[in-house]
PDB file of N, CA and C in Angstrom:
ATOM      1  N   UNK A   1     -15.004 -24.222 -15.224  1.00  0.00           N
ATOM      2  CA  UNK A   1     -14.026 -23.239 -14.799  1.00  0.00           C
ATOM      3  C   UNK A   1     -13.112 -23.872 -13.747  1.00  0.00           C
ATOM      4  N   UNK A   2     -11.961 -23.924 -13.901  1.00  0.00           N
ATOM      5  CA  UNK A   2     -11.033 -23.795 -12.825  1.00  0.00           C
ATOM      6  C   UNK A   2     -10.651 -23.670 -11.723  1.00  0.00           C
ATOM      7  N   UNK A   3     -10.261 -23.573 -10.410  1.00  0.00           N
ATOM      8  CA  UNK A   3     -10.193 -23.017  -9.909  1.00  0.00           C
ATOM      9  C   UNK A   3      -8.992 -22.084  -9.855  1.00  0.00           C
ATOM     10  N   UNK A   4      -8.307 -22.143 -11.240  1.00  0.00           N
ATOM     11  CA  UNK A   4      -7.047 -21.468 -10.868  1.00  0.00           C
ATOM     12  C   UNK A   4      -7.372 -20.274 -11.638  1.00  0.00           C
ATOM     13  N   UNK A   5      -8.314 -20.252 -12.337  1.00  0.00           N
ATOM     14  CA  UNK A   5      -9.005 -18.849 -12.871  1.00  0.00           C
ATOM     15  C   UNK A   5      -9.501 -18.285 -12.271  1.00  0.00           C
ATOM     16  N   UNK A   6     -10.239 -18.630 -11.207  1.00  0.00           N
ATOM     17  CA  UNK A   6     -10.740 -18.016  -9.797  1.00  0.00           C
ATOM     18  C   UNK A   6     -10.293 -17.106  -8.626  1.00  0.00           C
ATOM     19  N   UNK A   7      -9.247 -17.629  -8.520  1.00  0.00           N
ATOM     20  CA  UNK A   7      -7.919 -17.626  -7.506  1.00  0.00           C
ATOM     21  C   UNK A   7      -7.145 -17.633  -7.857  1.00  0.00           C
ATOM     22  N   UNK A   8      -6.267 -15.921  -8.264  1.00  0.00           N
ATOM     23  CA  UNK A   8      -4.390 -16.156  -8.983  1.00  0.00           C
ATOM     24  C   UNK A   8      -3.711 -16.594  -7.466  1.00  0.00           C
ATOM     25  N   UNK A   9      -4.028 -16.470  -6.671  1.00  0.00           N
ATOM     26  CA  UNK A   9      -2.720 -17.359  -5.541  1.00  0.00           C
ATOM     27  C   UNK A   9      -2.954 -18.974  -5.658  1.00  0.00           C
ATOM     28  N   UNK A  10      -3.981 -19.524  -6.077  1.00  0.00           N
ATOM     29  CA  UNK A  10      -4.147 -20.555  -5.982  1.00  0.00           C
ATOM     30  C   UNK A  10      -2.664 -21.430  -6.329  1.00  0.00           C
ATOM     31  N   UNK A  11      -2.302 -22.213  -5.583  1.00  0.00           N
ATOM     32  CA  UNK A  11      -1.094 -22.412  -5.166  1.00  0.00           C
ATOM     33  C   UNK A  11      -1.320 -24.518  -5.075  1.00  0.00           C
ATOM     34  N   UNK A  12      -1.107 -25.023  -6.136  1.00  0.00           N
ATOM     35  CA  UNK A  12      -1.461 -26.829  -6.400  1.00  0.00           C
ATOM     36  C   UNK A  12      -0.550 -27.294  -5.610  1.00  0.00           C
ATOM     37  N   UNK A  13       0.436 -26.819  -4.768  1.00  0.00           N
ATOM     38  CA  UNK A  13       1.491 -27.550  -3.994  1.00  0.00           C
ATOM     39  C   UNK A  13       0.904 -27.652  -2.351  1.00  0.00           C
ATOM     40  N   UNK A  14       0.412 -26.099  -1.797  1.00  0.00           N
ATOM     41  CA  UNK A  14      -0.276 -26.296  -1.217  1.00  0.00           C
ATOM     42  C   UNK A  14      -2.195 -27.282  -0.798  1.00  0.00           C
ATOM     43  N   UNK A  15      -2.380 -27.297  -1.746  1.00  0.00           N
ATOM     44  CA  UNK A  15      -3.272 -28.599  -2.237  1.00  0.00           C
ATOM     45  C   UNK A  15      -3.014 -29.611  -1.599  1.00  0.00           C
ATOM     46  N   UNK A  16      -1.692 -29.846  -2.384  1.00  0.00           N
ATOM     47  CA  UNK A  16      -1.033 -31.642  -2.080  1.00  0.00           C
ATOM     48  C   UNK A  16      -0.335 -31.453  -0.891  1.00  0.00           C
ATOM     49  N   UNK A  17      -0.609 -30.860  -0.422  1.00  0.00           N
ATOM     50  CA  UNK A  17       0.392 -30.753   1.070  1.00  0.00           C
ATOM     51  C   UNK A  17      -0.468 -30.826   2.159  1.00  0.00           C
ATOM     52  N   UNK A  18      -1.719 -29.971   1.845  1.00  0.00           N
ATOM     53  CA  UNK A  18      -2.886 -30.610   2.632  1.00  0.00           C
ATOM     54  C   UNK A  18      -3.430 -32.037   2.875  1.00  0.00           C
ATOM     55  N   UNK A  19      -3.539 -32.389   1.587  1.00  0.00           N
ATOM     56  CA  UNK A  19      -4.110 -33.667   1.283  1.00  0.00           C
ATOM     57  C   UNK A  19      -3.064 -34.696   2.044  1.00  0.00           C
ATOM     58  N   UNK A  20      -1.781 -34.867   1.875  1.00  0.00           N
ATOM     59  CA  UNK A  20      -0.737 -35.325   3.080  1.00  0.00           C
ATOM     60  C   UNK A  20      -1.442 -35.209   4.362  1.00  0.00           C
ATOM     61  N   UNK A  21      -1.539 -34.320   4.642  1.00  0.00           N
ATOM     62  CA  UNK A  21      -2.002 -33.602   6.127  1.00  0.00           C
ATOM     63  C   UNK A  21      -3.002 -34.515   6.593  1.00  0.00           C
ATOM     64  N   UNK A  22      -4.265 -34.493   5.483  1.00  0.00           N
ATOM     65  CA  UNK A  22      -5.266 -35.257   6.369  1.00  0.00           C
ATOM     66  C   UNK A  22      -4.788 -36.283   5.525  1.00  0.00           C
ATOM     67  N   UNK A  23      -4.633 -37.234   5.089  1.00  0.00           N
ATOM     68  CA  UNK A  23      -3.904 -38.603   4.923  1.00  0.00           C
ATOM     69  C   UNK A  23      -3.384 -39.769   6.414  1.00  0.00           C
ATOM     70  N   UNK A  24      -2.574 -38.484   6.775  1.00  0.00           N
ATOM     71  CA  UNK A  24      -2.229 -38.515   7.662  1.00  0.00           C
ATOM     72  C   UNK A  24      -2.700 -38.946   9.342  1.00  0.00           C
ATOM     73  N   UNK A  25      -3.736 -37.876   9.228  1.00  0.00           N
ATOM     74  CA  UNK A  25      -4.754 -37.536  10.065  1.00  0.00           C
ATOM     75  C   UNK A  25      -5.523 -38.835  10.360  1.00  0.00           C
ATOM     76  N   UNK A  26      -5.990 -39.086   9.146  1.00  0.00           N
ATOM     77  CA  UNK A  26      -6.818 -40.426   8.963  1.00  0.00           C
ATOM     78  C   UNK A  26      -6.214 -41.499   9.550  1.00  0.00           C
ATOM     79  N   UNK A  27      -4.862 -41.794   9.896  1.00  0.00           N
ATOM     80  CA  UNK A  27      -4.734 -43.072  10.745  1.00  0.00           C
ATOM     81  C   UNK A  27      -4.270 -43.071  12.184  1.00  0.00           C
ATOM     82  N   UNK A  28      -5.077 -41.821  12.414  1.00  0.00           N
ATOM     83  CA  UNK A  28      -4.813 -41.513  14.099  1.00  0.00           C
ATOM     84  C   UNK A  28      -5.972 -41.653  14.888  1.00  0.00           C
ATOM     85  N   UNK A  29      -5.455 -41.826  16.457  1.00  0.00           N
ATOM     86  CA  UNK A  29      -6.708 -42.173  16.926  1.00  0.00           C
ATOM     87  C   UNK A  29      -7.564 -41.784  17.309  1.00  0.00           C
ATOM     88  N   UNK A  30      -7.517 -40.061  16.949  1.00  0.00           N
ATOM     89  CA  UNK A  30      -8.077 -38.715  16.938  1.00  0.00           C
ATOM     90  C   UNK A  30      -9.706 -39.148  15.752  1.00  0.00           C
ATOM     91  N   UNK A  31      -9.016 -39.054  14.372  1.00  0.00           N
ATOM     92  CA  UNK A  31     -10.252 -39.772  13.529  1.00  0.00           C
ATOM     93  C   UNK A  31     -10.854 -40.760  14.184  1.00  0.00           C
ATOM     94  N   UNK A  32     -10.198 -42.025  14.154  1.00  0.00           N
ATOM     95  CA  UNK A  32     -11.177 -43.051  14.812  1.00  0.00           C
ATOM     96  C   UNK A  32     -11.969 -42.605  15.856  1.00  0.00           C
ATOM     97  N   UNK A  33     -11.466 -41.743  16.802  1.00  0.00           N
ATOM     98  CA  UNK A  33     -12.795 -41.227  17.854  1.00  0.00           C
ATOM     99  C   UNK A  33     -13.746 -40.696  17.168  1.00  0.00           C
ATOM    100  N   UNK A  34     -13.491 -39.671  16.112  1.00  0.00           N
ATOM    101  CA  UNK A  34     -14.562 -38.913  15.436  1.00  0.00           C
ATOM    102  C   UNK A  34     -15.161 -39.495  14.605  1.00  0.00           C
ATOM    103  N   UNK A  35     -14.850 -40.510  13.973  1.00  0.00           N
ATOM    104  CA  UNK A  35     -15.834 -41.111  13.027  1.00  0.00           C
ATOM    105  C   UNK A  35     -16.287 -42.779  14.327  1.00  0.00           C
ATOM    106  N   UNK A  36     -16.361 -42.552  14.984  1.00  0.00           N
ATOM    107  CA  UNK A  36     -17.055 -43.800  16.308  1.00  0.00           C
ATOM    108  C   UNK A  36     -18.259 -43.870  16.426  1.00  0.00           C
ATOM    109  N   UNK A  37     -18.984 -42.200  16.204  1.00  0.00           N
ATOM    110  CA  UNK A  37     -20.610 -42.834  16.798  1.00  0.00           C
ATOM    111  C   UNK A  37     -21.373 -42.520  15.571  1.00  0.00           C
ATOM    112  N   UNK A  38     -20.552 -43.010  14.567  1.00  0.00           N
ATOM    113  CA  UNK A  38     -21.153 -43.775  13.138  1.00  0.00           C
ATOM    114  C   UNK A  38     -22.397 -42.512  12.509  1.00  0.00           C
ATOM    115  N   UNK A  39     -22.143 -41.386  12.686  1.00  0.00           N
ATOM    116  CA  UNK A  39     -23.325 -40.440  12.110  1.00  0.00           C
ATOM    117  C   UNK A  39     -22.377 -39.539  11.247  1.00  0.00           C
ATOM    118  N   UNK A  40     -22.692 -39.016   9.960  1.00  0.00           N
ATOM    119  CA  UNK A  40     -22.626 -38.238   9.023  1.00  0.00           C
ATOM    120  C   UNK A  40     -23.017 -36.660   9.381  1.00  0.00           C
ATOM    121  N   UNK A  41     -22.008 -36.086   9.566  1.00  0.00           N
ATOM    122  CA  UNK A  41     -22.079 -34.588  10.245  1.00  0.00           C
ATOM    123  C   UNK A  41     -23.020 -33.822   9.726  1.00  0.00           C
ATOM    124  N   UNK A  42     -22.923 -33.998   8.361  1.00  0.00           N
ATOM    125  CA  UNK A  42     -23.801 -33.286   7.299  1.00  0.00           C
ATOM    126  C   UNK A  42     -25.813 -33.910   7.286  1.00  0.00           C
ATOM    127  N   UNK A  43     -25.643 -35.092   7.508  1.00  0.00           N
ATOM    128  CA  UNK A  43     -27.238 -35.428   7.152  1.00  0.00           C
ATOM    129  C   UNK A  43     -27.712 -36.447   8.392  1.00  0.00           C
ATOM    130  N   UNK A  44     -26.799 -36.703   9.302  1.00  0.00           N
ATOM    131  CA  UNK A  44     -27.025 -37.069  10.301  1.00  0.00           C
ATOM    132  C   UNK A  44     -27.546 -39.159  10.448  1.00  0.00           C
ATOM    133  N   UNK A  45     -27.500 -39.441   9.350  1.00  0.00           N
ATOM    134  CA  UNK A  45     -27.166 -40.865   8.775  1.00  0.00           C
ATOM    135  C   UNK A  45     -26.748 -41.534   9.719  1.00  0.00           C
ATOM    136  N   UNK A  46     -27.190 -42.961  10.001  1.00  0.00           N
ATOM    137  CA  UNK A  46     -26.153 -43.727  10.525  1.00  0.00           C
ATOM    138  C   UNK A  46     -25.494 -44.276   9.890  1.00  0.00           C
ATOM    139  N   UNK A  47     -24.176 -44.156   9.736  1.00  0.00           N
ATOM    140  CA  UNK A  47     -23.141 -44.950   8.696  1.00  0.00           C
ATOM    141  C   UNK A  47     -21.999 -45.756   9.432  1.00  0.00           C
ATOM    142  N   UNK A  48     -21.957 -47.325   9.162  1.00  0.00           N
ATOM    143  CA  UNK A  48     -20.646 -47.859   9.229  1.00  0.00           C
ATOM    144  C   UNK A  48     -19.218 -46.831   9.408  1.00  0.00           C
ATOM    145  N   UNK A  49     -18.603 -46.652  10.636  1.00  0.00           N
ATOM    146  CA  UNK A  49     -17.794 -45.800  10.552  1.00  0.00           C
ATOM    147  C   UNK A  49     -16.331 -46.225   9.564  1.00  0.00           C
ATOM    148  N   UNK A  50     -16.534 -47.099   9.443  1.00  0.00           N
ATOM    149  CA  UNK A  50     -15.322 -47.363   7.798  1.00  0.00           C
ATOM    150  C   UNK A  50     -15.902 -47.313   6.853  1.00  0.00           C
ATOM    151  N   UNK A  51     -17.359 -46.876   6.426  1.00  0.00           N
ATOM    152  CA  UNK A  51     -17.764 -46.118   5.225  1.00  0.00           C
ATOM    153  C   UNK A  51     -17.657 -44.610   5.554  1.00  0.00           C
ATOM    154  N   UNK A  52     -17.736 -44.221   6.605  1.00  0.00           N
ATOM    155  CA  UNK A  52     -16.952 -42.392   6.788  1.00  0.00           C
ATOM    156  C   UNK A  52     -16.493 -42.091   6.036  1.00  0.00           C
ATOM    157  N   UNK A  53     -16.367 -40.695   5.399  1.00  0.00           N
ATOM    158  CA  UNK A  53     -15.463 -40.314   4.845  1.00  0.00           C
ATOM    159  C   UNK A  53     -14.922 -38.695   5.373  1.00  0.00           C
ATOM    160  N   UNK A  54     -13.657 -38.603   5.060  1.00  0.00           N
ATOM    161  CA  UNK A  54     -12.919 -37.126   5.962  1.00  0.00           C
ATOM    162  C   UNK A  54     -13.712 -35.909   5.137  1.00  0.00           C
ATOM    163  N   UNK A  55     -14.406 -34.830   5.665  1.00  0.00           N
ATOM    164  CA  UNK A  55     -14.477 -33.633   4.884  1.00  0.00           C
ATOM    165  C   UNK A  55     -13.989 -33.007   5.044  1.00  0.00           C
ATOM    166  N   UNK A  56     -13.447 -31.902   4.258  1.00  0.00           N
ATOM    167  CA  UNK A  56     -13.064 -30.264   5.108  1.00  0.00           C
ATOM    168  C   UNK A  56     -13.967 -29.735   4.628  1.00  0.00           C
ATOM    169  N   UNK A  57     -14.712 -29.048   6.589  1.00  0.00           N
ATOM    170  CA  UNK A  57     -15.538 -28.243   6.767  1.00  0.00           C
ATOM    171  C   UNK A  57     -15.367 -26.551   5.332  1.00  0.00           C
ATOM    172  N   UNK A  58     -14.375 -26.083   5.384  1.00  0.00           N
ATOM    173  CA  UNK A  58     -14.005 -25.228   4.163  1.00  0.00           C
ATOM    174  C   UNK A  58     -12.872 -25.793   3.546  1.00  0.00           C
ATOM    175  N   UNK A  59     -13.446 -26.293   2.093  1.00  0.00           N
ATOM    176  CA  UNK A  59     -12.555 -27.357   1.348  1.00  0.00           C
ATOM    177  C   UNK A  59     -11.598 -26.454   1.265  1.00  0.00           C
ATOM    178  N   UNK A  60     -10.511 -27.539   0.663  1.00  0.00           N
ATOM    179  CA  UNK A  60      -8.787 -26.623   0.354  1.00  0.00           C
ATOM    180  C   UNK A  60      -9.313 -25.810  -0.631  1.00  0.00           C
ATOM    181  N   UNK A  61      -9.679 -26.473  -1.629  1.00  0.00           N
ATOM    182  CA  UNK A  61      -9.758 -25.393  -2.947  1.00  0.00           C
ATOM    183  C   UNK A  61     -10.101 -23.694  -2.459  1.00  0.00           C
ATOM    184  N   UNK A  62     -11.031 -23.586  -1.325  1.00  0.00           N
ATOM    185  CA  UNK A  62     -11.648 -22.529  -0.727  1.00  0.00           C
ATOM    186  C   UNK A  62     -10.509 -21.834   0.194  1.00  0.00           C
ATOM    187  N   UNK A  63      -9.396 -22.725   0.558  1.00  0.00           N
ATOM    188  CA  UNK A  63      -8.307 -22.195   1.630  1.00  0.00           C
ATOM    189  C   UNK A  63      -8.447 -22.835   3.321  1.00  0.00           C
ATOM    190  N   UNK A  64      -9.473 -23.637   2.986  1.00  0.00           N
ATOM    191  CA  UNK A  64      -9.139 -24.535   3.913  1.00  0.00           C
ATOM    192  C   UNK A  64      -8.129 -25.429   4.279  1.00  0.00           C
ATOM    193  N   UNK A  65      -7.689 -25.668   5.195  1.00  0.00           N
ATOM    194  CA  UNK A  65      -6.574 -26.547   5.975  1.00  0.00           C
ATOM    195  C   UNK A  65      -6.724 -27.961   6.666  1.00  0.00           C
ATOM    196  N   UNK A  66      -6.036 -28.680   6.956  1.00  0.00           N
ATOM    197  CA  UNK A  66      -6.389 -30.025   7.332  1.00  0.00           C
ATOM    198  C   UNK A  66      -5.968 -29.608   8.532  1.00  0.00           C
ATOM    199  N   UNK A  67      -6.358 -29.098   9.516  1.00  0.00           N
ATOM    200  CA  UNK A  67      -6.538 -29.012  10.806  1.00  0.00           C
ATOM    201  C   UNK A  67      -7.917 -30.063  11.176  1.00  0.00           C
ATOM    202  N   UNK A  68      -7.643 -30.353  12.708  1.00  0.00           N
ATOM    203  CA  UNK A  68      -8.723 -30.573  13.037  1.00  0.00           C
ATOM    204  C   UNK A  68     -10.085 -29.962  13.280  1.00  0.00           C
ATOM    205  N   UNK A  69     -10.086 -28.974  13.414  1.00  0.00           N
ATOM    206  CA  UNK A  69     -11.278 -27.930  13.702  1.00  0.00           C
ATOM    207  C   UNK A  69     -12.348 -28.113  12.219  1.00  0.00           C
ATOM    208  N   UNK A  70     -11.164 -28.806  11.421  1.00  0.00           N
ATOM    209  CA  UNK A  70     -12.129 -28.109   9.797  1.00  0.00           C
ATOM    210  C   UNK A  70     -11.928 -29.530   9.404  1.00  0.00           C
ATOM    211  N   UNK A  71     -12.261 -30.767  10.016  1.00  0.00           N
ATOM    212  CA  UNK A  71     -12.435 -31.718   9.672  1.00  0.00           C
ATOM    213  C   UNK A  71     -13.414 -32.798  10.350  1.00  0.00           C
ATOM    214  N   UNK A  72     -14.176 -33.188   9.173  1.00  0.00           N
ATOM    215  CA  UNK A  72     -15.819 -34.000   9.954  1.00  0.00           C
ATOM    216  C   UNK A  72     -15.749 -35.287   9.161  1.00  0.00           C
ATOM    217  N   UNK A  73     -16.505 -36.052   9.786  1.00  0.00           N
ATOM    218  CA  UNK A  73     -16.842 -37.289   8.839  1.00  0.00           C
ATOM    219  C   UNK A  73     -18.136 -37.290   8.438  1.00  0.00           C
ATOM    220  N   UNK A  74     -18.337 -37.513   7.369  1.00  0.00           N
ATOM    221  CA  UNK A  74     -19.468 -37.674   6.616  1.00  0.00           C
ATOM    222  C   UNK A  74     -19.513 -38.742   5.487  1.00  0.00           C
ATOM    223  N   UNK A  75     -21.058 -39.231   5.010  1.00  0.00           N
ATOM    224  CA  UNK A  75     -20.929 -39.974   4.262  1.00  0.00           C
ATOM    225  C   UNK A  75     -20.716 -39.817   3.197  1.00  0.00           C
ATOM    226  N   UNK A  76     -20.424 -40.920   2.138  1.00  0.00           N
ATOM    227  CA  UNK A  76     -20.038 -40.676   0.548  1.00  0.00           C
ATOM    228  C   UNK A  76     -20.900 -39.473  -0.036  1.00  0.00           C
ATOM    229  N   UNK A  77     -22.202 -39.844  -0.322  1.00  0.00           N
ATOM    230  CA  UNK A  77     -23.073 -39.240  -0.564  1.00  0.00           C
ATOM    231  C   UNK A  77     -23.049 -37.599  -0.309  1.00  0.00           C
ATOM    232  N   UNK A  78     -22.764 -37.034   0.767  1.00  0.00           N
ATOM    233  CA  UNK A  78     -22.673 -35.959   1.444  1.00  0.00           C
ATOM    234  C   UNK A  78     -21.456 -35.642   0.921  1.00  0.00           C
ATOM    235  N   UNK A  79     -20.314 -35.836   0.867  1.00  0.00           N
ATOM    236  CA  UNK A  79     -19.012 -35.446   0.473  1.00  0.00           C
ATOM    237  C   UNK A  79     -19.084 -35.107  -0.556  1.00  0.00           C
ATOM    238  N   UNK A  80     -19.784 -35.993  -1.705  1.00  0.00           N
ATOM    239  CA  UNK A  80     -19.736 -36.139  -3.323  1.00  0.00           C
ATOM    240  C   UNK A  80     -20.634 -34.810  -3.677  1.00  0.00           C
ATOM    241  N   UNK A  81     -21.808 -34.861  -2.954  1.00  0.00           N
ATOM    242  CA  UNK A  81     -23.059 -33.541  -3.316  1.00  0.00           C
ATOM    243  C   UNK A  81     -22.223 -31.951  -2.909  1.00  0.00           C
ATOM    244  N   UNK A  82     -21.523 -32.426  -1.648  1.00  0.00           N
ATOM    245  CA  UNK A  82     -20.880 -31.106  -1.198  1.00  0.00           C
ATOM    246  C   UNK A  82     -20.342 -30.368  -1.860  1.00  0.00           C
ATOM    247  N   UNK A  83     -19.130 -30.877  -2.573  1.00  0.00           N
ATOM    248  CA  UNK A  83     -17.919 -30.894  -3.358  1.00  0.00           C
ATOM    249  C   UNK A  83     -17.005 -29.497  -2.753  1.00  0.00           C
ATOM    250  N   UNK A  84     -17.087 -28.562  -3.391  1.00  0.00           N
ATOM    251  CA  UNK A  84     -16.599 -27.610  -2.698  1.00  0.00           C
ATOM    252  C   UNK A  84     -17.195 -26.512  -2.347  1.00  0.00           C
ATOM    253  N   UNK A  85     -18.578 -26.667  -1.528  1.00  0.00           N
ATOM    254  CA  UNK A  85     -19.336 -25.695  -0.863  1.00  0.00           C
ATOM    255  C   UNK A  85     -18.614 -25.468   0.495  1.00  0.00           C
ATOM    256  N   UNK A  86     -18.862 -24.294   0.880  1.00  0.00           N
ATOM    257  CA  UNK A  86     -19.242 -23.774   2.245  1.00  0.00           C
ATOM    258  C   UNK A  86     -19.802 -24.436   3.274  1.00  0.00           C
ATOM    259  N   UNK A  87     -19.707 -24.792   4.691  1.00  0.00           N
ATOM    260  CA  UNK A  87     -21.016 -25.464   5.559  1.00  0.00           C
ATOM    261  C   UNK A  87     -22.360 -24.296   4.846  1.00  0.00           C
ATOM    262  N   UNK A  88     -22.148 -22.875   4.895  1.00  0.00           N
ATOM    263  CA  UNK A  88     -23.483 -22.321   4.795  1.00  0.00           C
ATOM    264  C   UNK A  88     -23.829 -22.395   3.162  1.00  0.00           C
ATOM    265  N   UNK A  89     -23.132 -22.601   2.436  1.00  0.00           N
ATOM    266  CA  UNK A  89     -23.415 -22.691   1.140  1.00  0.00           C
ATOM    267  C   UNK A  89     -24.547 -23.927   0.633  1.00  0.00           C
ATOM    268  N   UNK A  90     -23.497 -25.235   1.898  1.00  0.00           N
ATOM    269  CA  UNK A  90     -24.008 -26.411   1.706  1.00  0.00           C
ATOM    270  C   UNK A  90     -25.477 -26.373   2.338  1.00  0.00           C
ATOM    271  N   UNK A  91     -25.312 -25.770   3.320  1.00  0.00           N
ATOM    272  CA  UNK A  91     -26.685 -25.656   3.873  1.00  0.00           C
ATOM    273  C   UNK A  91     -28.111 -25.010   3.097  1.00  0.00           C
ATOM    274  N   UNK A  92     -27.828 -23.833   2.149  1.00  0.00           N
ATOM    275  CA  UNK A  92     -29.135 -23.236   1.137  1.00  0.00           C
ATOM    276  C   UNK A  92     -28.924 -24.296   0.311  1.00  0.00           C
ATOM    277  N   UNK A  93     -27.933 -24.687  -0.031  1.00  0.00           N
ATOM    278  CA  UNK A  93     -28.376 -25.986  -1.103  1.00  0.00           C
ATOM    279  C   UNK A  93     -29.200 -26.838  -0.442  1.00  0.00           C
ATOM    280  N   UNK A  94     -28.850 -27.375   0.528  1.00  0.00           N
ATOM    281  CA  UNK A  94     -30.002 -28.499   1.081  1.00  0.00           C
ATOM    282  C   UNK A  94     -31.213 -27.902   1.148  1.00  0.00           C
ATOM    283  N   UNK A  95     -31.295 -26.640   1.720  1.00  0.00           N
ATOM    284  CA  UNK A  95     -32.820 -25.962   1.805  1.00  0.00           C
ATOM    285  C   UNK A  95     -33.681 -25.748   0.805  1.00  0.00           C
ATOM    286  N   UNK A  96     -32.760 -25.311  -0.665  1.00  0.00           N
ATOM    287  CA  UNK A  96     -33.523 -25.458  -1.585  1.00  0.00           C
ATOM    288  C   UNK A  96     -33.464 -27.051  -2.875  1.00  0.00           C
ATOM    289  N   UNK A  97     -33.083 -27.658  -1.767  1.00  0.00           N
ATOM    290  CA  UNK A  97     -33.273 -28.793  -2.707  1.00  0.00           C
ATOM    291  C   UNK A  97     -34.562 -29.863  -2.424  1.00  0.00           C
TER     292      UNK A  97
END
């Protein structure tokens, strides 16, 4: 399923306008502080902070924004399993996994 079957505002420009946003984001020295003490928000990992990767805390697809407030670093792994959960969504998944 879609997400545009999900969501009639769902809006693909706003998408790519986000994705700019944190693009963006990513070569400031705001990220580099946040991805510095090399741990994965989600599983708490120590990771090479240039294996980091940007999440949004509530992905766009969900109406999340590339603000900072709604952006963590985490590892591949964690990003990829996440996909477009919730923090609390992501969280019963981990519990029942």
């Amino acid at each position: 399923m879609k997400i545009e079957d999900l969501d009639p505002e769902f809006d693909p420009q706003i998408i790519l306008r986000e994705k700019q946003k944190a693009r963006k984001l990513r070569q400031t020295q705001w990220w580099k502080n946040k991805r510095a003490n090399n741990k994965c928000f989600y599983c708490e990992t120590d990771t090479p902070a240039r294996k980091l990767t940007m999440d949004h805390l509530v992905p766009l697809s969900r109406g999340g924004r590339s603000i900072k407030s709604n952006l963590v670093p985490c590892c591949k792994s964690c990003n990829n399993n996440k996909k477009n959960l919730l923090p609390l969504e992501w969280k019963n998944f981990l519990n029942n996994f």
